[in-house]
PDB file of N, CA and C in Angstrom:
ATOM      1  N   UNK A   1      81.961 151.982 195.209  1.00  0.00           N
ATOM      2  CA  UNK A   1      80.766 151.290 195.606  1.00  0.00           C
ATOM      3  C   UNK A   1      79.749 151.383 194.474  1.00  0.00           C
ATOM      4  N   UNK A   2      79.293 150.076 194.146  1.00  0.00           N
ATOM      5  CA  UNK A   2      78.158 150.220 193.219  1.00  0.00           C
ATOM      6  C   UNK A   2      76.622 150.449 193.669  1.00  0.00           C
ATOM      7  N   UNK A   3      75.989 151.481 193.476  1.00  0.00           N
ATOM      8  CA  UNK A   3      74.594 152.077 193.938  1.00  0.00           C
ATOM      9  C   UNK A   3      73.895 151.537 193.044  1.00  0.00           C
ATOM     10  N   UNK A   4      72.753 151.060 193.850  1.00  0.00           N
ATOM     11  CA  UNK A   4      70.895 151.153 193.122  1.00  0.00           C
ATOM     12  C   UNK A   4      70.051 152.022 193.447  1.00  0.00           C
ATOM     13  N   UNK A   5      69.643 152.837 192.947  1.00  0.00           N
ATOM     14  CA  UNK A   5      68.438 153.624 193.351  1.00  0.00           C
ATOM     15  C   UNK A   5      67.127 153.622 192.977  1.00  0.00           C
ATOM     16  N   UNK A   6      65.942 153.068 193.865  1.00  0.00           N
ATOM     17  CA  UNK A   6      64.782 153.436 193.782  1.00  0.00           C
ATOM     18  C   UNK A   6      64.014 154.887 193.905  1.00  0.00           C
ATOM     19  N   UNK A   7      63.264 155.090 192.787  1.00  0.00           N
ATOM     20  CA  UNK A   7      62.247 156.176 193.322  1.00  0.00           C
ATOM     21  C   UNK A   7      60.827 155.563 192.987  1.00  0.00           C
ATOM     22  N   UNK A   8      60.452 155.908 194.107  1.00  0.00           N
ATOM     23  CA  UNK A   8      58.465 155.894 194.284  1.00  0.00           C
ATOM     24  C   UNK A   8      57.646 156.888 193.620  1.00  0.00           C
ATOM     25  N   UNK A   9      58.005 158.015 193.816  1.00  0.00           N
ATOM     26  CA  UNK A   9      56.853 159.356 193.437  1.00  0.00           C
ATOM     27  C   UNK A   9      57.324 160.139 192.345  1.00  0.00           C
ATOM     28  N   UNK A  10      56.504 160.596 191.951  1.00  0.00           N
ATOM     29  CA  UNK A  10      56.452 161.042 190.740  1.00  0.00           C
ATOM     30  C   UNK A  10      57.205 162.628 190.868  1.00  0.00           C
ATOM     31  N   UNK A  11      57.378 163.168 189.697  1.00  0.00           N
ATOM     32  CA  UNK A  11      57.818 164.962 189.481  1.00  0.00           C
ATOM     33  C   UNK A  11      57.348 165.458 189.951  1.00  0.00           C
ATOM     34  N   UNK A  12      57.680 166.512 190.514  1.00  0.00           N
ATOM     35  CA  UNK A  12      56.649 167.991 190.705  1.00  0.00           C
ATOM     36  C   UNK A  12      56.071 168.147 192.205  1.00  0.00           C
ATOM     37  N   UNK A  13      55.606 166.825 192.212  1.00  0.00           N
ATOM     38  CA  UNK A  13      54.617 166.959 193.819  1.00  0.00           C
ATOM     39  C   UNK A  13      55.024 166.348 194.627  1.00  0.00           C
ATOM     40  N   UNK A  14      56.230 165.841 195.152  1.00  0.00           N
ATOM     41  CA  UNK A  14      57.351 164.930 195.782  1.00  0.00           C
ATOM     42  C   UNK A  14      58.453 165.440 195.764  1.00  0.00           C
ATOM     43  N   UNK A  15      59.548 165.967 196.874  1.00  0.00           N
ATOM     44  CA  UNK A  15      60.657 165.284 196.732  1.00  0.00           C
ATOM     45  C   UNK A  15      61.698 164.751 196.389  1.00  0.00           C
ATOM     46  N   UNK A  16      61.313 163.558 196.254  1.00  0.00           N
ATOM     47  CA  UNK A  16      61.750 162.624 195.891  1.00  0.00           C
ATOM     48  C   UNK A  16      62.972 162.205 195.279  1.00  0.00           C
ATOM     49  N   UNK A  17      61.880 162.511 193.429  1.00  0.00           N
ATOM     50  CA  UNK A  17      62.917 162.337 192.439  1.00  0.00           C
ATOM     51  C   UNK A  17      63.817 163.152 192.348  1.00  0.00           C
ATOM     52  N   UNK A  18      63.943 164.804 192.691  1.00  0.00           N
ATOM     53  CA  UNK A  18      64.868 165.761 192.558  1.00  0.00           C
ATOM     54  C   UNK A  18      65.873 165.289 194.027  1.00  0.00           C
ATOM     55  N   UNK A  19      65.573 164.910 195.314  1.00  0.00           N
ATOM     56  CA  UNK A  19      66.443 164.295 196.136  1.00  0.00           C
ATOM     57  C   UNK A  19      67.221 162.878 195.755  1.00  0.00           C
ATOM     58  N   UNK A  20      66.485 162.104 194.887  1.00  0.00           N
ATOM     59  CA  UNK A  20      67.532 161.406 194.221  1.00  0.00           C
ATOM     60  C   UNK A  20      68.350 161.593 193.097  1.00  0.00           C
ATOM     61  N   UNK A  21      67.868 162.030 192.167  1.00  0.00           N
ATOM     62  CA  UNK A  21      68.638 163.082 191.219  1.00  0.00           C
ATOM     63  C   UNK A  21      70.166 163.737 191.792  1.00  0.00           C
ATOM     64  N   UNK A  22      69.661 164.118 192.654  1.00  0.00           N
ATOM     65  CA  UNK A  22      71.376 165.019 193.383  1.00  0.00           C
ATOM     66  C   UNK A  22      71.735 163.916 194.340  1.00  0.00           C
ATOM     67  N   UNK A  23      71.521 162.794 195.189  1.00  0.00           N
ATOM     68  CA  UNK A  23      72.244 161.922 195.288  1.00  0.00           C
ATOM     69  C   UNK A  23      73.041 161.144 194.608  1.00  0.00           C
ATOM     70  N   UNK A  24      72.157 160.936 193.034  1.00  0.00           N
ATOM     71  CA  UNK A  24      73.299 159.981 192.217  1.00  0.00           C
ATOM     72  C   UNK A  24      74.525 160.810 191.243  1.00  0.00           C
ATOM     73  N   UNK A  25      73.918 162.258 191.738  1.00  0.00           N
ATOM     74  CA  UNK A  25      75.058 163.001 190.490  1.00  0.00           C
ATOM     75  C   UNK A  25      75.952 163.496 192.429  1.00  0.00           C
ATOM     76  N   UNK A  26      75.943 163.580 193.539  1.00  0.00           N
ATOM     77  CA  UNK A  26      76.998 163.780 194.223  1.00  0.00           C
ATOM     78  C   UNK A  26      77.695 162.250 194.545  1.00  0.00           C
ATOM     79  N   UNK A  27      77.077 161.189 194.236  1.00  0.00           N
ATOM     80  CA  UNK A  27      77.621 159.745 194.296  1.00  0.00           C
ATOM     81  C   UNK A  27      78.874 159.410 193.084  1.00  0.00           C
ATOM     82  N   UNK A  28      78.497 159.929 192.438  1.00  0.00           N
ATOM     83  CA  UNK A  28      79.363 159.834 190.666  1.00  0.00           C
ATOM     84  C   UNK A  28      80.137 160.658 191.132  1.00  0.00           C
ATOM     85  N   UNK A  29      80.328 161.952 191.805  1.00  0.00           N
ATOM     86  CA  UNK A  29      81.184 162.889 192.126  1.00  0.00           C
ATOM     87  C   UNK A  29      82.352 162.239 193.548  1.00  0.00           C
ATOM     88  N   UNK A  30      81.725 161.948 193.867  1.00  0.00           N
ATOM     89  CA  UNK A  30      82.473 161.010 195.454  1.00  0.00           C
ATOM     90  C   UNK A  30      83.040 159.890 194.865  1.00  0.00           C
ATOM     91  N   UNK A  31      82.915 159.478 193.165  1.00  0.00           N
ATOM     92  CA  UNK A  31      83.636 158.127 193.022  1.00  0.00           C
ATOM     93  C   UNK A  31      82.831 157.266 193.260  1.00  0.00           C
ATOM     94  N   UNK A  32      81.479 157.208 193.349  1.00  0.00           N
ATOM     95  CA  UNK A  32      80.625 156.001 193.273  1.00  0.00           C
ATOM     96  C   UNK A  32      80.591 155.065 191.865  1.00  0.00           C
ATOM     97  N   UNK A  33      79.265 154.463 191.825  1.00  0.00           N
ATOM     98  CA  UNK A  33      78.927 153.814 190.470  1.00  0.00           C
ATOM     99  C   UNK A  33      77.776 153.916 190.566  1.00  0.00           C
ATOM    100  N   UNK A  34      76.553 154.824 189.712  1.00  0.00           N
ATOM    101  CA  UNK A  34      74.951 154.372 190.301  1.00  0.00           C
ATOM    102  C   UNK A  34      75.050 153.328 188.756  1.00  0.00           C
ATOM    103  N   UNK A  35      74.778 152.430 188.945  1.00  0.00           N
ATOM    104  CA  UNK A  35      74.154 151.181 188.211  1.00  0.00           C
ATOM    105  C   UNK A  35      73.151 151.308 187.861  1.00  0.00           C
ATOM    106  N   UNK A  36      72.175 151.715 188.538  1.00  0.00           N
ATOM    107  CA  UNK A  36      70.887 151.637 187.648  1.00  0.00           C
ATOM    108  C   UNK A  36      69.781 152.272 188.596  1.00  0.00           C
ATOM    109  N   UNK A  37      68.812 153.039 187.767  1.00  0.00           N
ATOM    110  CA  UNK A  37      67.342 153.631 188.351  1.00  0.00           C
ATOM    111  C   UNK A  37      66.654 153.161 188.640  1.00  0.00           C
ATOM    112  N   UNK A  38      65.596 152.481 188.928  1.00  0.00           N
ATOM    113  CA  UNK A  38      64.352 151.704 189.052  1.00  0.00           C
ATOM    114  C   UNK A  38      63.213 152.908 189.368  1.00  0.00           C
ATOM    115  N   UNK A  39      62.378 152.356 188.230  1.00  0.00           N
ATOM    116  CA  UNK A  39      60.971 154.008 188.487  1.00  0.00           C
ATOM    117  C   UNK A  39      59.843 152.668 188.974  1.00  0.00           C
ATOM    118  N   UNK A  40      59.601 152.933 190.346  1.00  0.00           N
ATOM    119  CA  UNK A  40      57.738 152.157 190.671  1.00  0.00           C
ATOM    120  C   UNK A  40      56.553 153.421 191.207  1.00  0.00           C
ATOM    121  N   UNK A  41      55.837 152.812 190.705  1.00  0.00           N
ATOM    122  CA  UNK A  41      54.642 153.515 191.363  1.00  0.00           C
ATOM    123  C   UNK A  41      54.471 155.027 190.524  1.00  0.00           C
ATOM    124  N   UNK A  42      54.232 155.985 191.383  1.00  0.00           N
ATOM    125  CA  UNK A  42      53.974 157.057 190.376  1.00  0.00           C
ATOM    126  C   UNK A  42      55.866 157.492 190.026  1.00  0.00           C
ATOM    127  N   UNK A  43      56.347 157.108 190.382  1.00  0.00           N
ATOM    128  CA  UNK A  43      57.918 156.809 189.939  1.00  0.00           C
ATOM    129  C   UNK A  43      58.222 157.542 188.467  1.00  0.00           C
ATOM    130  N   UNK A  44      57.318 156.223 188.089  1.00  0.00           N
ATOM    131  CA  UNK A  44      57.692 156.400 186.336  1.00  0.00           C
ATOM    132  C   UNK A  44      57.309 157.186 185.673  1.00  0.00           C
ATOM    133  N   UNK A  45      56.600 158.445 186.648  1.00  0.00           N
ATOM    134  CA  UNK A  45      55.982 159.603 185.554  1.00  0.00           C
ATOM    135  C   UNK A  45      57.131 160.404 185.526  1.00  0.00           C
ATOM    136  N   UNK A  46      58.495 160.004 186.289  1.00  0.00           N
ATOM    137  CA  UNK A  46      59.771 161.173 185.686  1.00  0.00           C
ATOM    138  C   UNK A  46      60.557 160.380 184.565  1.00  0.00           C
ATOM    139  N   UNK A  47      60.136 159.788 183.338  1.00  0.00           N
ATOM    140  CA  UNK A  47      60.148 159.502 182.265  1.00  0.00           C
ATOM    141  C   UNK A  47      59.540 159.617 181.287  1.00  0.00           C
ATOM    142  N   UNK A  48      58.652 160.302 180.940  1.00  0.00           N
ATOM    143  CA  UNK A  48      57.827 160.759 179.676  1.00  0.00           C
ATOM    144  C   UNK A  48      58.227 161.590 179.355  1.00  0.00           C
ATOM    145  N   UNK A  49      58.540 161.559 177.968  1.00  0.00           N
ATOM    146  CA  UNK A  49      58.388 163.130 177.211  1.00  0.00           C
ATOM    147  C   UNK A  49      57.948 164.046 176.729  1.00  0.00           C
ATOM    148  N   UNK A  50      56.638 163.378 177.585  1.00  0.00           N
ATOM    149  CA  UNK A  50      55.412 164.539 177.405  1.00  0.00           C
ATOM    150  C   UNK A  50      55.480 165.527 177.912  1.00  0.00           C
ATOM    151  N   UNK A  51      57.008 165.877 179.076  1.00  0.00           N
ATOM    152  CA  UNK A  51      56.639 166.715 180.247  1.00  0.00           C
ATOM    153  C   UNK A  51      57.434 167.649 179.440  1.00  0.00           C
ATOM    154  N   UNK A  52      56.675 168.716 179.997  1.00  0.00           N
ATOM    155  CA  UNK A  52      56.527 170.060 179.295  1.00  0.00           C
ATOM    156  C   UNK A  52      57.054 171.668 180.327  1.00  0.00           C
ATOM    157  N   UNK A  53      57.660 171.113 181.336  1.00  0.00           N
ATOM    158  CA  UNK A  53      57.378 172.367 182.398  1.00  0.00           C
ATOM    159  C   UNK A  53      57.628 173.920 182.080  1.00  0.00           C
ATOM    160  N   UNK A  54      57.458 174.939 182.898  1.00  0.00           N
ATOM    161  CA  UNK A  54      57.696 176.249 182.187  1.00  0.00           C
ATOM    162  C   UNK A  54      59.663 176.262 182.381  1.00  0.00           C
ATOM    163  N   UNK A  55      59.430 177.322 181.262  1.00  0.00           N
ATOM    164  CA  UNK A  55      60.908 177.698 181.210  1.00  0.00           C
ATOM    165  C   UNK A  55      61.833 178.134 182.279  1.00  0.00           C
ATOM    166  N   UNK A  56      61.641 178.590 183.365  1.00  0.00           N
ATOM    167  CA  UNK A  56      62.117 178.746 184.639  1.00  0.00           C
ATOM    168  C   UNK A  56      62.345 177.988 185.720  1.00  0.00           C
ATOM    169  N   UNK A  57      61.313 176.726 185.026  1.00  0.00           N
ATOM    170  CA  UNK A  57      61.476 174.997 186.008  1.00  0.00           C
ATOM    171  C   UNK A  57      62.717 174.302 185.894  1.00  0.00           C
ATOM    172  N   UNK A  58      62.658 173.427 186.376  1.00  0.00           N
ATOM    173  CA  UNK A  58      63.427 172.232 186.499  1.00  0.00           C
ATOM    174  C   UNK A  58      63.002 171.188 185.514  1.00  0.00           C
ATOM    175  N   UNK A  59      63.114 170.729 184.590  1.00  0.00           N
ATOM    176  CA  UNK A  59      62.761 169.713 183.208  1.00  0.00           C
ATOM    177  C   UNK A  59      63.744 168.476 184.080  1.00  0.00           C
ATOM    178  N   UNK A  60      62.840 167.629 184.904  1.00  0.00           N
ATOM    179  CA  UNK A  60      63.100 166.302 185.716  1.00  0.00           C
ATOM    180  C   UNK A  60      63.514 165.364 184.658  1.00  0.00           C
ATOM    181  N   UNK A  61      62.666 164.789 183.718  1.00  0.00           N
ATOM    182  CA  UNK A  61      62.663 163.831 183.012  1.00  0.00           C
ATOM    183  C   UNK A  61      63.841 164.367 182.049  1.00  0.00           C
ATOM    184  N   UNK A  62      64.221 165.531 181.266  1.00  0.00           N
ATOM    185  CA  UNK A  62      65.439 165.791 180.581  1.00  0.00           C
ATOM    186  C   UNK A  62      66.304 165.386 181.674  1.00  0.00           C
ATOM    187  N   UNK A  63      66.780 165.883 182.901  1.00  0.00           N
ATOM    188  CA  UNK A  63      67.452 165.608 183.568  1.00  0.00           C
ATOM    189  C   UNK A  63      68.256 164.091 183.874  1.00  0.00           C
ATOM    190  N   UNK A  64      67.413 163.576 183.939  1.00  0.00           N
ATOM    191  CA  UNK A  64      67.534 161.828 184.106  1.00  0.00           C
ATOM    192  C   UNK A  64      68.178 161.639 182.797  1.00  0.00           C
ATOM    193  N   UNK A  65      67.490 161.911 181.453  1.00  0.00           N
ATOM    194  CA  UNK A  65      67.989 161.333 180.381  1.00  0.00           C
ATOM    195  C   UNK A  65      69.553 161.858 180.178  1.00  0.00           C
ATOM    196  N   UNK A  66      69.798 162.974 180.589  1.00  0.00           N
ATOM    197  CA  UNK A  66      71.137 163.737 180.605  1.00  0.00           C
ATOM    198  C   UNK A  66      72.119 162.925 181.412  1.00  0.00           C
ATOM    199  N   UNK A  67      71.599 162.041 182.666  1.00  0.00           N
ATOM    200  CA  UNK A  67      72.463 161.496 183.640  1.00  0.00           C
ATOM    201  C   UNK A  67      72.994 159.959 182.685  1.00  0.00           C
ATOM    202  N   UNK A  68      71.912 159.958 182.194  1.00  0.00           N
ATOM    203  CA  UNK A  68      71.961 158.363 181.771  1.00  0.00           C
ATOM    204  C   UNK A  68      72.687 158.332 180.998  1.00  0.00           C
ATOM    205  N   UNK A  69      72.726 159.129 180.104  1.00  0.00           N
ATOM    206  CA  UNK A  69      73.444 159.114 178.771  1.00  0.00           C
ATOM    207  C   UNK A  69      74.804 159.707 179.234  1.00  0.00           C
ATOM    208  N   UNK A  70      75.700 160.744 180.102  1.00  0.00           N
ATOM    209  CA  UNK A  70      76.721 160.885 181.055  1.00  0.00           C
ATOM    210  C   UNK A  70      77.621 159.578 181.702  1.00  0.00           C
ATOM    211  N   UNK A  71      76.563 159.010 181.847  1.00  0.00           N
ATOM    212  CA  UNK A  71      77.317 158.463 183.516  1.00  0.00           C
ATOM    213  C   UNK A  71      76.909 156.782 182.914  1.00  0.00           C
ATOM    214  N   UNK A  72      76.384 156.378 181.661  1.00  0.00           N
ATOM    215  CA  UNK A  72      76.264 155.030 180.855  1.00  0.00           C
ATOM    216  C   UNK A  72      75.078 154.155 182.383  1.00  0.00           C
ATOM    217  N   UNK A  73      74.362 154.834 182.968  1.00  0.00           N
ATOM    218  CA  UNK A  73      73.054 154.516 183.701  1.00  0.00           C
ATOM    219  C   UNK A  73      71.846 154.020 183.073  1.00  0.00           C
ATOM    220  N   UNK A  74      71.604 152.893 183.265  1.00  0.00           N
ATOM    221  CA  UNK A  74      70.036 152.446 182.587  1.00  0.00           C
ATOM    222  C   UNK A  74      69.039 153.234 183.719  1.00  0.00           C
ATOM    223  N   UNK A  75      67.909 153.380 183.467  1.00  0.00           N
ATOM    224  CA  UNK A  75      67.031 154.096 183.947  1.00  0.00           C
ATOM    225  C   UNK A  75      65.512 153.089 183.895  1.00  0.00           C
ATOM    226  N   UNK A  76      65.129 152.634 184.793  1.00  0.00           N
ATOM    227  CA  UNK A  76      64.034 151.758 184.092  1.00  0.00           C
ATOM    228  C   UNK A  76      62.427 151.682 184.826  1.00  0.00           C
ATOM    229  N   UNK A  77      61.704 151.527 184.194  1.00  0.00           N
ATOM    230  CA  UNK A  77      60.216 151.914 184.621  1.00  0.00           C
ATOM    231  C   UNK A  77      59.754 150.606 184.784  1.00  0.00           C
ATOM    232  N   UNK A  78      58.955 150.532 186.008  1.00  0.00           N
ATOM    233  CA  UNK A  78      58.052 149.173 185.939  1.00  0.00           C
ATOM    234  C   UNK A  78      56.865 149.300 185.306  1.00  0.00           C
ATOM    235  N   UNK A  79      56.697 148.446 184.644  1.00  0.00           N
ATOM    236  CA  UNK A  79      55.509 148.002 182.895  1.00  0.00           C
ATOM    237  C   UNK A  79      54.443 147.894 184.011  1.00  0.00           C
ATOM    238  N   UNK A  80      54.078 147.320 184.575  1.00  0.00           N
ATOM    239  CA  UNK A  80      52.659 147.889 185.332  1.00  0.00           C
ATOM    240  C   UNK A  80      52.224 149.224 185.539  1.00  0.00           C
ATOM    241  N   UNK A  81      53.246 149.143 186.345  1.00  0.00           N
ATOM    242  CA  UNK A  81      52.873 151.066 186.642  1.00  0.00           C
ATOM    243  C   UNK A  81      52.582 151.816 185.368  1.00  0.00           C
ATOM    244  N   UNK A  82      53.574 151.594 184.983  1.00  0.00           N
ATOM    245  CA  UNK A  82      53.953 152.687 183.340  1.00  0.00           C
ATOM    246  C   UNK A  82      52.178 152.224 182.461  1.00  0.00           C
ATOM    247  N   UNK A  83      52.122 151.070 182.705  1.00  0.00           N
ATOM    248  CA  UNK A  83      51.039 150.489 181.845  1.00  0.00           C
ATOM    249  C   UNK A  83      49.546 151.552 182.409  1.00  0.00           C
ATOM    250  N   UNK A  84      49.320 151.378 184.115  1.00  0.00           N
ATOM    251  CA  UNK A  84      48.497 151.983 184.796  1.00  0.00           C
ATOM    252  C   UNK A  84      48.545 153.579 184.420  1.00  0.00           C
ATOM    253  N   UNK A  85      49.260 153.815 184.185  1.00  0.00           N
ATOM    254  CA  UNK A  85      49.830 155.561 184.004  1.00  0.00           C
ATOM    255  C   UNK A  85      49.532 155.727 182.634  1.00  0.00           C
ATOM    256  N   UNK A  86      49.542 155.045 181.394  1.00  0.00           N
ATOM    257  CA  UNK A  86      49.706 155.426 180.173  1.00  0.00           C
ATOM    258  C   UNK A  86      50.596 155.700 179.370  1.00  0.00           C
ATOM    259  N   UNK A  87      51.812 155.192 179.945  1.00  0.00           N
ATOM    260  CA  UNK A  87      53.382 155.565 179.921  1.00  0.00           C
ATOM    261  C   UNK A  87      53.616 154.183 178.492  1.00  0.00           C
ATOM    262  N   UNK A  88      53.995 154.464 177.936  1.00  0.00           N
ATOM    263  CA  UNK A  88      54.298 153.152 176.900  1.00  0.00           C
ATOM    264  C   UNK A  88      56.172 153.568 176.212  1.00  0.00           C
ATOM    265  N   UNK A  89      56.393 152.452 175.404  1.00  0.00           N
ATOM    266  CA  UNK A  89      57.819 152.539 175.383  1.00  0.00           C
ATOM    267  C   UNK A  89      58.206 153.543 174.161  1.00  0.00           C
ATOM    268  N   UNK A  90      57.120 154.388 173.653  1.00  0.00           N
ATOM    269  CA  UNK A  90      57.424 155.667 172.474  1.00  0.00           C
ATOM    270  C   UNK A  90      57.412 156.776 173.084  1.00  0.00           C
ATOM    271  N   UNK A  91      56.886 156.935 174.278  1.00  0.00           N
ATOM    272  CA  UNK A  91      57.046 158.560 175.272  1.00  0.00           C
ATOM    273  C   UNK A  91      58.117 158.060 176.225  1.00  0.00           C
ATOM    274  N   UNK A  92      58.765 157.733 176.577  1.00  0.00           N
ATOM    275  CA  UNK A  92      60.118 157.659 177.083  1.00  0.00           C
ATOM    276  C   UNK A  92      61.348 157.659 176.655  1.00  0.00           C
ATOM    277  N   UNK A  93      61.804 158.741 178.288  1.00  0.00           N
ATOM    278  CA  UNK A  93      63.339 159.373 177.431  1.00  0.00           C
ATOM    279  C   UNK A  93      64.085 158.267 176.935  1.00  0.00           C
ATOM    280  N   UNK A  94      64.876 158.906 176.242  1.00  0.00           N
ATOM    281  CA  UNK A  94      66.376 158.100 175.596  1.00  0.00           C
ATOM    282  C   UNK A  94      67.202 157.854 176.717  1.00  0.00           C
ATOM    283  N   UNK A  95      67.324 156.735 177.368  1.00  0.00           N
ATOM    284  CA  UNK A  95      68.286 156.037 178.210  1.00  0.00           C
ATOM    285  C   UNK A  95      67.551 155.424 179.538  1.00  0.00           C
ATOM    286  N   UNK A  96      65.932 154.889 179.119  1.00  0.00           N
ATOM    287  CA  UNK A  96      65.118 154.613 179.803  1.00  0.00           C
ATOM    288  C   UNK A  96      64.241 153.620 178.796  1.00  0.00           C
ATOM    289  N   UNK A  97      63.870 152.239 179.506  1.00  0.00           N
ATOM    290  CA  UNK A  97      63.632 151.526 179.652  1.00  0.00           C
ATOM    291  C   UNK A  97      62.303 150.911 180.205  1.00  0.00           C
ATOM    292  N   UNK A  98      61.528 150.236 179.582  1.00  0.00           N
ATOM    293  CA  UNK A  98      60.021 149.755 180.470  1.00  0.00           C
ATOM    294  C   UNK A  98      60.507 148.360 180.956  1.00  0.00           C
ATOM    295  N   UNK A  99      60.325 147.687 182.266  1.00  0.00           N
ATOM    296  CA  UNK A  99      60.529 146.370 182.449  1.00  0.00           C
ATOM    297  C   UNK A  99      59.724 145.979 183.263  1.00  0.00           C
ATOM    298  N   UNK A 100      60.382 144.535 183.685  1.00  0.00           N
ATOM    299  CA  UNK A 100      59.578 144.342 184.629  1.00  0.00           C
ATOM    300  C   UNK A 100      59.977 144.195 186.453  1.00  0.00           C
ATOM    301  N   UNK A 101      59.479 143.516 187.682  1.00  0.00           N
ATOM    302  CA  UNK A 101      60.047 143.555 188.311  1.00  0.00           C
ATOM    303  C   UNK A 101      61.430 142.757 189.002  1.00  0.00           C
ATOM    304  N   UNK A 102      61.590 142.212 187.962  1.00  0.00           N
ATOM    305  CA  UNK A 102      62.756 140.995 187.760  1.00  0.00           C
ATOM    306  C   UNK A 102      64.382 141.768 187.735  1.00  0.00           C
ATOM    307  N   UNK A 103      63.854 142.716 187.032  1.00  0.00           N
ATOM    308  CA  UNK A 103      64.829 143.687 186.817  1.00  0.00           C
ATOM    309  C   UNK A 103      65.433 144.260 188.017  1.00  0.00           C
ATOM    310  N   UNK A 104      64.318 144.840 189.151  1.00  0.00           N
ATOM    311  CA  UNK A 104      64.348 145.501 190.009  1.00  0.00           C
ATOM    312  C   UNK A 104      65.405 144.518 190.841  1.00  0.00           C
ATOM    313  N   UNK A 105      64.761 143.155 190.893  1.00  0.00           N
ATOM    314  CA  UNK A 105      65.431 142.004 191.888  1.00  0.00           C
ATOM    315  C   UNK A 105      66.866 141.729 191.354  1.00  0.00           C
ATOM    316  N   UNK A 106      67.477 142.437 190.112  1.00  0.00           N
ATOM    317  CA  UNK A 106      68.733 141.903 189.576  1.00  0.00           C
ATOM    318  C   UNK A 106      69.625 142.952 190.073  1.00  0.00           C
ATOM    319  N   UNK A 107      68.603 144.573 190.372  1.00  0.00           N
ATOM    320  CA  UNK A 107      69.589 145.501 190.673  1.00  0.00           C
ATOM    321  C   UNK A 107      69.686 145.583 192.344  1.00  0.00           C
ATOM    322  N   UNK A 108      69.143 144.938 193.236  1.00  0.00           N
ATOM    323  CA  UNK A 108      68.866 144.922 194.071  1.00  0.00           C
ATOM    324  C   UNK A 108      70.079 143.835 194.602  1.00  0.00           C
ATOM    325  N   UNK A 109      70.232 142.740 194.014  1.00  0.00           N
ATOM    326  CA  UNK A 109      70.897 141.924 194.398  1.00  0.00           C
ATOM    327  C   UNK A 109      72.566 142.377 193.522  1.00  0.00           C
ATOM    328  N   UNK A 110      72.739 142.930 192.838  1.00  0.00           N
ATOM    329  CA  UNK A 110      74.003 142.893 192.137  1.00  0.00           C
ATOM    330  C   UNK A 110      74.869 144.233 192.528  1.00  0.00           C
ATOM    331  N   UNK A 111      74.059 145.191 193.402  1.00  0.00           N
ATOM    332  CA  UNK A 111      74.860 146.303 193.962  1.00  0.00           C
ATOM    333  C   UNK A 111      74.899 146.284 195.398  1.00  0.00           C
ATOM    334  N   UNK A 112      76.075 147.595 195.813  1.00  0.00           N
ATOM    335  CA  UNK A 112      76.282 147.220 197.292  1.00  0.00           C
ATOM    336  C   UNK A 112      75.181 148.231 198.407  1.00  0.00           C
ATOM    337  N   UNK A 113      74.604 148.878 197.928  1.00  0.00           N
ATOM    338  CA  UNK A 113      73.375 149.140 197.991  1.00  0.00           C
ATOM    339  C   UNK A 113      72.180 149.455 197.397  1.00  0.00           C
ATOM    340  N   UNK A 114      71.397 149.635 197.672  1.00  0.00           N
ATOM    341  CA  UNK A 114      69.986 149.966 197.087  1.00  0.00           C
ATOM    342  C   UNK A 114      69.631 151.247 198.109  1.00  0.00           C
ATOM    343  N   UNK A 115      69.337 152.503 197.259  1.00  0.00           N
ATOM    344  CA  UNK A 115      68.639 153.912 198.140  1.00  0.00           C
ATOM    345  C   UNK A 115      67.144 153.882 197.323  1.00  0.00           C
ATOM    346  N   UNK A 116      66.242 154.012 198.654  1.00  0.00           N
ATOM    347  CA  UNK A 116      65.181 153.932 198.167  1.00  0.00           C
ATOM    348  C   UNK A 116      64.810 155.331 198.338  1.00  0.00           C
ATOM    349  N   UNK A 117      63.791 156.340 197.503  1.00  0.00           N
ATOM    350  CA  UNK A 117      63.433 157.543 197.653  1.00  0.00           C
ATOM    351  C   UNK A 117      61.708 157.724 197.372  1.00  0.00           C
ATOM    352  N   UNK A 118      61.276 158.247 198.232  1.00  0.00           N
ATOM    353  CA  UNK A 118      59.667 157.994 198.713  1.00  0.00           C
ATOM    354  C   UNK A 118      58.382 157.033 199.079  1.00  0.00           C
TER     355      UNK A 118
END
């Protein structure tokens, strides 16, 4: 089965992204396909490489870039948001992407589902 996954909220203070994170790496494990990320809203703050957490954390945004580059996953941020946030296309990880929401509507329609997370 080919997967899309949305996330809404951002690192750290959500959820979210770490509950989708281990959905698409036990989906790849079950024989899935995740196709592609979509970051909206405060979403796209688990793509900068500004993030810095302490050494005993969880490094979200390495994480993602580790999946992407693994598992041949685009990862992609919506350019509004990212724009609203301060997010531009030189602080984002390697295997991540700024777009727009056109994108979202291509992964939405071209897999056999879409998981949305927050």
């Amino acid at each position: 089965m080919n997967i899309g996954i949305l996330v809404k909220e951002g690192p750290y203070n959500h959820q979210a992204s770490d509950t989708a994170y281990m959905f698409a790496v036990a989906a790849i494990k079950r024989g899935h396909r995740v196709d592609a990320v979509f970051l909206y809203n405060d979403g796209v703050l688990n793509v900068t490489k500004l993030m810095d957490p302490p050494q005993d954390d969880r490094h979200i945004s390495s994480r993602w870039a580790q999946f992407s580059l693994k598992h041949n996953t685009r990862i992609y941020a919506c350019v509004v948001a990212s724009k609203r946030r301060g997010i531009s296309d030189d602080i984002v990880i390697e295997g991540a992407d700024i777009t727009g929401l056109g994108t979202f509507t291509e992964i939405a329609t071209r897999n056999d589902r879409l998981l949305t997370f927050g």
